[in-house]
C-alpha atoms as a PDB file:
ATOM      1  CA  UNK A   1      10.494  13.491   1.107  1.00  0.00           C
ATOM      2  CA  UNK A   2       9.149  10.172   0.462  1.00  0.00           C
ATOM      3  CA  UNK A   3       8.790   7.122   1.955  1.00  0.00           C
ATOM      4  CA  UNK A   4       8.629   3.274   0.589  1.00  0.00           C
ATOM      5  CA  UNK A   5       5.881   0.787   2.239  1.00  0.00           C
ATOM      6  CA  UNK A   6       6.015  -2.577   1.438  1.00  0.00           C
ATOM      7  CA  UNK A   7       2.676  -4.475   2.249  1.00  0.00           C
ATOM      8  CA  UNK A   8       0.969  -8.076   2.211  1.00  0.00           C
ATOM      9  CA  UNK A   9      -2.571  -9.175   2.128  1.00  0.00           C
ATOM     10  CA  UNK A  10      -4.297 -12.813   2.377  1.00  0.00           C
ATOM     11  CA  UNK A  11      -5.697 -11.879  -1.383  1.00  0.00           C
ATOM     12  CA  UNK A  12      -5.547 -10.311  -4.033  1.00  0.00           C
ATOM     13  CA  UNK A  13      -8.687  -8.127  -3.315  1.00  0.00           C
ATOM     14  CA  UNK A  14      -7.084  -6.797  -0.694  1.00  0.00           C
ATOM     15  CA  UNK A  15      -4.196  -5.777  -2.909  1.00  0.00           C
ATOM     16  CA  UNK A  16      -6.879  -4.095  -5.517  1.00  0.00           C
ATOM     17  CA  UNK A  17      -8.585  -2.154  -2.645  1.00  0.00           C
ATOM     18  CA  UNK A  18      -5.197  -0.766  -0.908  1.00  0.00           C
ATOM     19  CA  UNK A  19      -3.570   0.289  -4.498  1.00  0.00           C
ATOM     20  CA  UNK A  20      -7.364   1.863  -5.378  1.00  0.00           C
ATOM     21  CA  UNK A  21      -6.670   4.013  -2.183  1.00  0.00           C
ATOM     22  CA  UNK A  22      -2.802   4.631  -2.053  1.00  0.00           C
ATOM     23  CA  UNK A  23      -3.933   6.438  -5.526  1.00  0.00           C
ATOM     24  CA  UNK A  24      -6.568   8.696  -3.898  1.00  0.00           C
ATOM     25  CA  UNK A  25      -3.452   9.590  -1.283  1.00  0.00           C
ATOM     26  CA  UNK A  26      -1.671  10.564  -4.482  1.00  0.00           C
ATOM     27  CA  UNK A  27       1.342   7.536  -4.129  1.00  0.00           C
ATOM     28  CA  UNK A  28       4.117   8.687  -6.286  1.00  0.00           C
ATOM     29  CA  UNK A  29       4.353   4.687  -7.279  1.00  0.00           C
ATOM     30  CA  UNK A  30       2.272   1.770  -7.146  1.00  0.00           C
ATOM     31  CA  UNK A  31       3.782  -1.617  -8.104  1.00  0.00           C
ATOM     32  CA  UNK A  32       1.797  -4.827  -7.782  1.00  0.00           C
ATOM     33  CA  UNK A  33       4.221  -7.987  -6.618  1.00  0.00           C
ATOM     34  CA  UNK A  34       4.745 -10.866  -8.760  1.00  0.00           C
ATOM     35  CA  UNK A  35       2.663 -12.943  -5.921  1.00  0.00           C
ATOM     36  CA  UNK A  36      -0.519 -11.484  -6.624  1.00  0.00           C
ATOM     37  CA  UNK A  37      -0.847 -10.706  -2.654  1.00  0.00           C
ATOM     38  CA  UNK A  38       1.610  -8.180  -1.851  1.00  0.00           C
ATOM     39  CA  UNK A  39       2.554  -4.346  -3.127  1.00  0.00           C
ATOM     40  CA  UNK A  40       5.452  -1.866  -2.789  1.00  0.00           C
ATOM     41  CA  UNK A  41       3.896   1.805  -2.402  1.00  0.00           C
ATOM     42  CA  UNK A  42       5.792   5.182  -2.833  1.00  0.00           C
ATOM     43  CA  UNK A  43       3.783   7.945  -0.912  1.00  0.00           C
ATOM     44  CA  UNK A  44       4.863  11.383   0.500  1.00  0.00           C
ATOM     45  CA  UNK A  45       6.167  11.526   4.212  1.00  0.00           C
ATOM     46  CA  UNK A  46       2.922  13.351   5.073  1.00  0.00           C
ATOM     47  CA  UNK A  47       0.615  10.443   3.951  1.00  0.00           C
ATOM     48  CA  UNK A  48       2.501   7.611   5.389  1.00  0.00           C
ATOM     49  CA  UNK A  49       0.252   6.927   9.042  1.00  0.00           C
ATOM     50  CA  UNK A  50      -2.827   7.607   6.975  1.00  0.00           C
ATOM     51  CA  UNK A  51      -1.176   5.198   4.519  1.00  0.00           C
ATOM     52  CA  UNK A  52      -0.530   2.585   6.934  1.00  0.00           C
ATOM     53  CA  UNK A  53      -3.696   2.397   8.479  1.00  0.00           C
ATOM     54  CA  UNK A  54      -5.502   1.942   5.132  1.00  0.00           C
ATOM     55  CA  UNK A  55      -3.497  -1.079   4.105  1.00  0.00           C
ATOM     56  CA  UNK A  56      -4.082  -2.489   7.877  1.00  0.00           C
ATOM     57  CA  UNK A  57      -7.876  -1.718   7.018  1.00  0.00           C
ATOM     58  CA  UNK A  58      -8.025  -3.538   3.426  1.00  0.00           C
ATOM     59  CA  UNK A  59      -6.154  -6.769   5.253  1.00  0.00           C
ATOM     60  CA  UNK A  60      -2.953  -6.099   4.908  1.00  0.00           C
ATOM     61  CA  UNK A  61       0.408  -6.084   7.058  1.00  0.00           C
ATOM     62  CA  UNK A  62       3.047  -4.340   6.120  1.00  0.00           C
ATOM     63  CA  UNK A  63       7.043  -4.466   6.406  1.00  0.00           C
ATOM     64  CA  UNK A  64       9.655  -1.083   6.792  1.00  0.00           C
END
């Protein structure tokens, strides 16, 4: 199963560090939002918490 994480950072570093790492987690999806300062992540149930933490850990906050 999968799970979608919706996330939003102060800049658009942040944004480049998170996706960088959602990859290494193996995210199904990555899409970038049209702000610049937010991304939608598709990651395996399994990966979610560790998910989570590393978008609270590259700035970001994130919405269910």
């Amino acid at each position: 199963m999968t799970s979608t994480i919706h996330a939003v950072f102060p800049d658009v570093s942040g944004v480049r560090e998170a996706a960088l790492k959602l990859q290494a987690l193996r995210a199904e999806l990555i899409e970038d939002g049209a702000d610049g300062s937010s991304l939608t992540a598709t990651i395996g149930d399994e990966h979610v918490s560790l998910a989570l933490h590393m978008i609270r850990q590259t700035g970001g906050t994130t919405e269910s």
